[in-house]
Every structure is written in C-alpha cells, then in structure tokens.
Protein backbone atom coordinates (compact mmCIF):
# COMPACT_ATOMS: atom_id res chain seq x y z
CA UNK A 1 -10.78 51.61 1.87
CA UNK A 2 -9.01 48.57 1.19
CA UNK A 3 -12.32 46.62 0.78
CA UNK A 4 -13.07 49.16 -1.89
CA UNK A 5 -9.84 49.25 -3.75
CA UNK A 6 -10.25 45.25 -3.59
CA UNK A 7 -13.95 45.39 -4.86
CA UNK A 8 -12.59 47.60 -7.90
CA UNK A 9 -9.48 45.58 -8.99
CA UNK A 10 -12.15 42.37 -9.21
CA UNK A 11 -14.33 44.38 -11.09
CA UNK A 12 -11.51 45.56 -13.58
CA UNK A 13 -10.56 41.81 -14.33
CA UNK A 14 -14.14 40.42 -14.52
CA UNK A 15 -15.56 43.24 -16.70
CA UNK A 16 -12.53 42.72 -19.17
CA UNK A 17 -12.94 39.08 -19.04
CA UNK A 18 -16.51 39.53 -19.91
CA UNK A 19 -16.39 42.03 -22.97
CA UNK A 20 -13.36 39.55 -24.06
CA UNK A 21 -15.08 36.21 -24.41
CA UNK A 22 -18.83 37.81 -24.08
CA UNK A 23 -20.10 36.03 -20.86
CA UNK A 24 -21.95 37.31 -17.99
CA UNK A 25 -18.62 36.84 -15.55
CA UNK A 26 -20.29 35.47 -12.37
CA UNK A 27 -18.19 32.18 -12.67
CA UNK A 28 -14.72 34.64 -12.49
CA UNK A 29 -16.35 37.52 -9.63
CA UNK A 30 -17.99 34.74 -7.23
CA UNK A 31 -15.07 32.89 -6.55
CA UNK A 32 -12.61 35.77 -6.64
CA UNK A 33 -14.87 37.35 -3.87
CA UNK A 34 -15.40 34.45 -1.65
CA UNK A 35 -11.17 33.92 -1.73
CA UNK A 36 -9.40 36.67 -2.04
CA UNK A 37 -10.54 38.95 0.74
CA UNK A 38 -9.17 36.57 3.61
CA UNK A 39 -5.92 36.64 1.70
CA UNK A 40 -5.87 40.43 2.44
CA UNK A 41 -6.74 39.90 6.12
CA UNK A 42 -10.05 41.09 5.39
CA UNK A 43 -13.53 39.78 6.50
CA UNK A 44 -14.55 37.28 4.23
CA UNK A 45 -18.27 38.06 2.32
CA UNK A 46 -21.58 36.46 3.15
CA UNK A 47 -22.76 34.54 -0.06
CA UNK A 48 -25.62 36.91 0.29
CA UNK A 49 -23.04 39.68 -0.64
CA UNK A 50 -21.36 37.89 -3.31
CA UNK A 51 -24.32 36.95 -5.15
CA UNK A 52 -25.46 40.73 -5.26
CA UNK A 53 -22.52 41.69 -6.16
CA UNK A 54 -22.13 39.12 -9.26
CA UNK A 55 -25.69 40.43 -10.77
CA UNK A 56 -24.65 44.15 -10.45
CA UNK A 57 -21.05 43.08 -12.54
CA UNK A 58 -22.98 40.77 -14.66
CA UNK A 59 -25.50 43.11 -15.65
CA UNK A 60 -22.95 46.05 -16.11
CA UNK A 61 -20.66 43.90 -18.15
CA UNK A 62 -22.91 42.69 -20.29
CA UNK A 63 -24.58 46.46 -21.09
CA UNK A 64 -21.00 47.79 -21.85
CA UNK A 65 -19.15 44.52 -23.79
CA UNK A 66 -22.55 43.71 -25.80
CA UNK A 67 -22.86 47.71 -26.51
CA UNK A 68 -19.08 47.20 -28.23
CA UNK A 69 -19.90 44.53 -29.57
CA UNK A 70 -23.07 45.32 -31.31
CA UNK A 71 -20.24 48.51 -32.51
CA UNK A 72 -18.74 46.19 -34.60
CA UNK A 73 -21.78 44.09 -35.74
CA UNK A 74 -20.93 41.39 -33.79
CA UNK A 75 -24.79 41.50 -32.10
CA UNK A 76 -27.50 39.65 -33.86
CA UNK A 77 -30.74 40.89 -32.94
CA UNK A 78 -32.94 38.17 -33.88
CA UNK A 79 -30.76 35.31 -32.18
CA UNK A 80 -30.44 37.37 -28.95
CA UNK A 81 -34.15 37.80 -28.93
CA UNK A 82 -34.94 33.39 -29.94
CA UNK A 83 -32.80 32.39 -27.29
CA UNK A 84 -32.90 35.52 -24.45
CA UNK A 85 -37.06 34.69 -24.14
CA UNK A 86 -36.07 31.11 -24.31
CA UNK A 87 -32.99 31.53 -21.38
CA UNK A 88 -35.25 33.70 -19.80
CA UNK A 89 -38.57 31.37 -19.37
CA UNK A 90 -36.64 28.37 -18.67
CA UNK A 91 -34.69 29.40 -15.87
CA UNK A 92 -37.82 30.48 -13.98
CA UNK A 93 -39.38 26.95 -14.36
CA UNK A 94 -36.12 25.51 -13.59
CA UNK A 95 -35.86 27.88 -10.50
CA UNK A 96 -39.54 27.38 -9.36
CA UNK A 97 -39.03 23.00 -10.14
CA UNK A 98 -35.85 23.26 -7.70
CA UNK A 99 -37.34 21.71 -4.84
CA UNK A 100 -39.06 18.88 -6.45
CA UNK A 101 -35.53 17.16 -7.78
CA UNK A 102 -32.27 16.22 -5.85
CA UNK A 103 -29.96 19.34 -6.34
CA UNK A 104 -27.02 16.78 -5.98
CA UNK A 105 -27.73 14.96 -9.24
CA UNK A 106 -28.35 17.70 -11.25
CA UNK A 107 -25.67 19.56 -10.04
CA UNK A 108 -23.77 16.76 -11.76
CA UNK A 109 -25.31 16.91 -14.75
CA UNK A 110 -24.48 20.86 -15.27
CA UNK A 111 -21.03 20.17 -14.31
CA UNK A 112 -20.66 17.27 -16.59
CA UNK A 113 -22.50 19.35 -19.66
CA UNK A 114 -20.09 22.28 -18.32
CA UNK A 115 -16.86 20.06 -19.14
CA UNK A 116 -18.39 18.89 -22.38
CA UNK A 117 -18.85 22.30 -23.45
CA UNK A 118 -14.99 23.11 -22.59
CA UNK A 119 -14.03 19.85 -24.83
CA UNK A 120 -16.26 21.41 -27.94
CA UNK A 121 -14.67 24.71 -27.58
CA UNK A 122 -11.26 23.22 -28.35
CA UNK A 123 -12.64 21.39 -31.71
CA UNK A 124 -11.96 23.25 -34.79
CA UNK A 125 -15.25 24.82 -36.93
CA UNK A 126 -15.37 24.38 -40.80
CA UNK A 127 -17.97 27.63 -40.69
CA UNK A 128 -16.28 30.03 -38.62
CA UNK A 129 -14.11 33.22 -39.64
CA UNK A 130 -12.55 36.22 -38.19
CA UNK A 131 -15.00 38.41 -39.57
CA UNK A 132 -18.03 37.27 -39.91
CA UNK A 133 -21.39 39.04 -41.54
CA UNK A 134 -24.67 39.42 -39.24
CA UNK A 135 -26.51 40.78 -41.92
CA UNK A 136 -26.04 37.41 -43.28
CA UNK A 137 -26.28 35.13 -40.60
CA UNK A 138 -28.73 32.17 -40.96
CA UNK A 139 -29.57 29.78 -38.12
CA UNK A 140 -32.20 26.75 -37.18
CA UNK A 141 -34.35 28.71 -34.72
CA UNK A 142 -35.44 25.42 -33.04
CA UNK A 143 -31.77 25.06 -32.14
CA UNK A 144 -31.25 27.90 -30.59
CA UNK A 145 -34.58 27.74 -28.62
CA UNK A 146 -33.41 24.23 -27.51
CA UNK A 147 -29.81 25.51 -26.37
CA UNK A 148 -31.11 28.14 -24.39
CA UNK A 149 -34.29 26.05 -23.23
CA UNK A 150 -31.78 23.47 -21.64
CA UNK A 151 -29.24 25.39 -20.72
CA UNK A 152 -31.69 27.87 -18.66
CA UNK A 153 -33.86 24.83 -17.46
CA UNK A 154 -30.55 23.40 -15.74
CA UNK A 155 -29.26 26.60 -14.72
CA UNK A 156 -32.53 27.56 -13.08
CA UNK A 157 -33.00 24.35 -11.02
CA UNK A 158 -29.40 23.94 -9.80
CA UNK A 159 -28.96 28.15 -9.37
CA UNK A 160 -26.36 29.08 -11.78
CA UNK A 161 -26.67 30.91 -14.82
CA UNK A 162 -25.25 29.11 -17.32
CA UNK A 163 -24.16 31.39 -19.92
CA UNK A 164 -20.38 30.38 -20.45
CA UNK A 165 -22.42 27.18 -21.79
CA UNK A 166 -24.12 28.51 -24.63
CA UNK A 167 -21.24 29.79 -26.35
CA UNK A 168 -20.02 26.51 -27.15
CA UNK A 169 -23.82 25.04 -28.18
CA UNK A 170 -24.01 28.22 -30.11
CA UNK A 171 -21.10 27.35 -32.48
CA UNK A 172 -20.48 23.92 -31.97
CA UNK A 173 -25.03 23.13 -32.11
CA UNK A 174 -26.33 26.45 -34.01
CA UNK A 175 -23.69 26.76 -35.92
CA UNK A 176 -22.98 30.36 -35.22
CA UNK A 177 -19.83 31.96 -36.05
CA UNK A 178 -17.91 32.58 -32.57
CA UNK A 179 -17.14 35.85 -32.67
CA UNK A 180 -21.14 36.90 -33.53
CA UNK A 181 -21.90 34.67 -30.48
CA UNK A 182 -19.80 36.03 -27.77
CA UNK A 183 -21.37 39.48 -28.71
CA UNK A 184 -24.73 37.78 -28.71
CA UNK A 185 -24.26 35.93 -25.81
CA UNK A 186 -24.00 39.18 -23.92
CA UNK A 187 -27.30 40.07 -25.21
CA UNK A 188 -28.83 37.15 -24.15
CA UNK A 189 -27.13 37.04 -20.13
CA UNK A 190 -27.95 40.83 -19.92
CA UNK A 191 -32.01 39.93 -20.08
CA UNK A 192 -31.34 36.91 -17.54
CA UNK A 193 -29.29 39.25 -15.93
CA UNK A 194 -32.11 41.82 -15.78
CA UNK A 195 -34.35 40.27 -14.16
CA UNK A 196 -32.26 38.62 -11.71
CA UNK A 197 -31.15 41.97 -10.71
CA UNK A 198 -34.53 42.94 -10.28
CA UNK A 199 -35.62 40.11 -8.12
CA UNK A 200 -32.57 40.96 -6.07
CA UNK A 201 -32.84 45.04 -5.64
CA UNK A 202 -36.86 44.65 -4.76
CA UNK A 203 -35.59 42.48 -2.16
CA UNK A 204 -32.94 44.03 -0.48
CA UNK A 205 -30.11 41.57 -1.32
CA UNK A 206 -28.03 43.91 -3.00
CA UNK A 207 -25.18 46.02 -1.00
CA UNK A 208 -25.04 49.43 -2.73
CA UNK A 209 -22.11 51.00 -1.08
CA UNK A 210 -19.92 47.97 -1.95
CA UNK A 211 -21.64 48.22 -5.76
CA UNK A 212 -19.62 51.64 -6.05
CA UNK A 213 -16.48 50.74 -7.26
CA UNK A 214 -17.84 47.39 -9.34
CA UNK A 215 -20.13 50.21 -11.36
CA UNK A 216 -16.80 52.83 -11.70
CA UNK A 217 -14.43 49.91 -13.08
CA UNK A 218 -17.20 47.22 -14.43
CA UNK A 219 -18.25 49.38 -17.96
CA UNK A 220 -14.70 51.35 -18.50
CA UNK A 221 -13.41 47.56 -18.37
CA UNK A 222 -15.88 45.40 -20.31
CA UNK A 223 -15.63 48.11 -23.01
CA UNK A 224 -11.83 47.75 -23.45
CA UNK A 225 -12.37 43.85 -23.32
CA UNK A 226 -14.71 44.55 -26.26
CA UNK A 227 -12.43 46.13 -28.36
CA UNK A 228 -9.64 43.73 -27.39
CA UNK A 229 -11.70 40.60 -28.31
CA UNK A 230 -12.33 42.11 -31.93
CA UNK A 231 -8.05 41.74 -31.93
CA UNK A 232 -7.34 38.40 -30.44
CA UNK A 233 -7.75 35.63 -33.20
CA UNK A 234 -10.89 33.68 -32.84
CA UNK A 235 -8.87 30.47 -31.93
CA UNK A 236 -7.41 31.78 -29.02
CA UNK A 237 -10.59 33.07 -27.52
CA UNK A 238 -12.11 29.86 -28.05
CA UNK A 239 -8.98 28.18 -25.73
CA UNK A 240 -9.27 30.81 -23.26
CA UNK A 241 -13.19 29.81 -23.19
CA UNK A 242 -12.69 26.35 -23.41
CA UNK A 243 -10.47 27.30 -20.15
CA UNK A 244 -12.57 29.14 -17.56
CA UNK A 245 -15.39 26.62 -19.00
CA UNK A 246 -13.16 23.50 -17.72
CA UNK A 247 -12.62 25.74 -14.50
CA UNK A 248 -15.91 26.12 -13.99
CA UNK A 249 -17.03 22.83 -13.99
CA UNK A 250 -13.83 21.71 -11.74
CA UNK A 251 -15.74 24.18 -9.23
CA UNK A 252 -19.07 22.71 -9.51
CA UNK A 253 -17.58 19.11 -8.94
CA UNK A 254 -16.07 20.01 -6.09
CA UNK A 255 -19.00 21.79 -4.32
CA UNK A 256 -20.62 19.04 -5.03
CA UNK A 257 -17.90 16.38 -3.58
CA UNK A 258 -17.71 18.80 -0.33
C-alpha cells in the first residue's frame, strides 16, 4: 500500500508540474522514483521500472495539460505537427546512431545545450505577452524543424527526451510566444511520447499494477496545472523553467562525472 500511496503523490506533483510549464515530466518522475522510495524504507526501483513508469506519466500528462491547453488556445496545430514529425524522426536516427558515437561526449553536449537553454529562459523577450493569439501566430518553419531536428537527434543518441529543451529554442530561436509553446510543447512530447510508450508496452517493460495510481492522479493533476499556468505570469514560468532546466543538466553532469 505504501508503494502505491508513494507512486500517486509522485504522480500528483509531476502531472501538475507538467500541465504548469507544458513538458513531458520525465526529468521530475525519474529521479523522484529512483530516491525517494529508500527514504521510506522501501525497495528501491529497477531503472527498468522507472523508465516505464516515466512514459506512462509522460504520455498521460501531456494528453490532459495539452487538452487544457489547447482549451484556452494555447495549442498551435501547425507548429505541433512541423516540429512533432521532426522530434519524432530524429530521435529514432539518433536512437538507432547510439552505438556508433561515445555516449560520454555527447552526453556532454546535451547537458551543456541543457544549461544554455536554462540561461535563455531567464533573458527577457521583446515578442512575448500574456495572452497571446494562435490564430495569428507566424513562425520560420525551417526553425522549428531545426529545433526539434537537433534537439531529438541528441536526445535519441544519448536516451533522453529532450523536451524541457525546446521550450527555450521555441521562444528564444522560433520566436514563439511562451505561453503558446508550453501548450505546444505538450503536443509535440505526447507523439514522442506515443511511440515510446508503444515500443515499451509491445515489449513488456511496462509494470501495470504500479501504473494504477500514476493514471488515477497523472490527468486530474496535469489538468489543474493547466489551468494554473494560464494564472501564473509568463515571467515566472519562464524562472521556474529556467529552474528544473538548470536541474536537469546538474543531473546529466553528474551521471556523467560518476
């Protein structure tokens, strides 16, 4: 029971934080799940589990936070669709090219384009505004093809998804107004997500029973971090971003030190 009640308080604060700041959430549920069950005297999970886990979150919190956010027109179709084929495509050459380059070095690289992205998020944006108008949205479509190329090629080849990064190359590179590309965003992970969760159900990686309470609290919560997001000024999500970004990358370096 108490490994359930555990699973479900994880799932509360990663679906929130993913309808809040519109990312997939694997880079708050992995490391909460590797940690926090030994603090409870519990069995610590196999990475096998975690990583099961993770997809099933990040595919329910993106569903739920990108449905609320596509509520309040925060979704742009066509720039979900440029850079979700793009995301998608990439990752699976980067994933299939993994064995041919030293994961060490790029590992590096992903962590260092990881803290850049943090940096960008705190810079101020002449274009941005609380509310902005998807209708009349206009972006370079080779940008966003080559954000989501890159950021899916690197992903793919070191095995992390990479979405927390494309916020920032979304407003800071594409020139996309943040609050349209946190809603985006989850439009974008949920297709990576898909078919990550695919790969992983086919294949028996996934633990069902311990999915139960991450599907009861995942959608409730990524909804309510939807609506909350529409709330919080667009500078503070940004710092909040910029953040779990800078945490992120922190992680990476020191996987990679250890």
């Amino acid at each position: 029971m108490e490994t359930y009640l555990l699973i479900g308080c994880i799932g509360i604060f990663t679906g929130f934080t993913s309808g809040l700041l519109g990312i997939g959430g694997g880079i708050v549920m992995a490391p909460l799940l590797l940690f926090l069950p030994p603090l409870f005297g519990l069995e610590p999970y196999t990475m096998r589990i975690v990583a099961g886990l993770t997809i099933v979150m990040g595919l329910l919190g993106c569903l739920s936070g990108g449905l609320t956010h596509r509520k309040f027109d925060y979704v742009s179709t066509r720039l979900s669709v440029y850079m979700g084929i793009s995301i998608f495509i990439a990752a699976f050459v980067g994933g299939a090219a993994t064995q041919f380059i030293a994961n060490e070095i790029l590992l590096f690289i992903f962590a260092s384009m990881a803290f850049a992205a943090a940096i960008l998020m705190f810079a101020p944006l002449n274009h941005d505004v609380e509310n902005p108008d998807t209708a009349a949205l206009v972006f370079r479509k080779s940008r966003a093809v080559t954000a989501a190329t890159g950021v899916g090629l690197f992903g793919g080849l070191v095995g992390q998804g990479g979405s927390f990064i494309l916020i920032p190359l979304m407003t800071n590179y594409v020139n996309i107004p943040t609050r349209i590309a946190i809603g985006s965003n989850l439009a974008v992970v949920f297709l990576s997500s898909l078919a990550a969760f695919i790969g992983k159900a086919v294949t028996g990686q996934i633990e069902w029973l311990l999915s139960t309470p991450i599907l009861l609290t995942v959608l409730p919560a990524a909804s309510l971090g939807g609506h909350v997001s529409r709330r919080v000024p667009i500078k503070w999500l940004r710092r909040i971003l910029a953040v779990l970004i800078a945490l992120a990358a922190i992680r990476m370096w020191y996987s990679l030190v250890i």
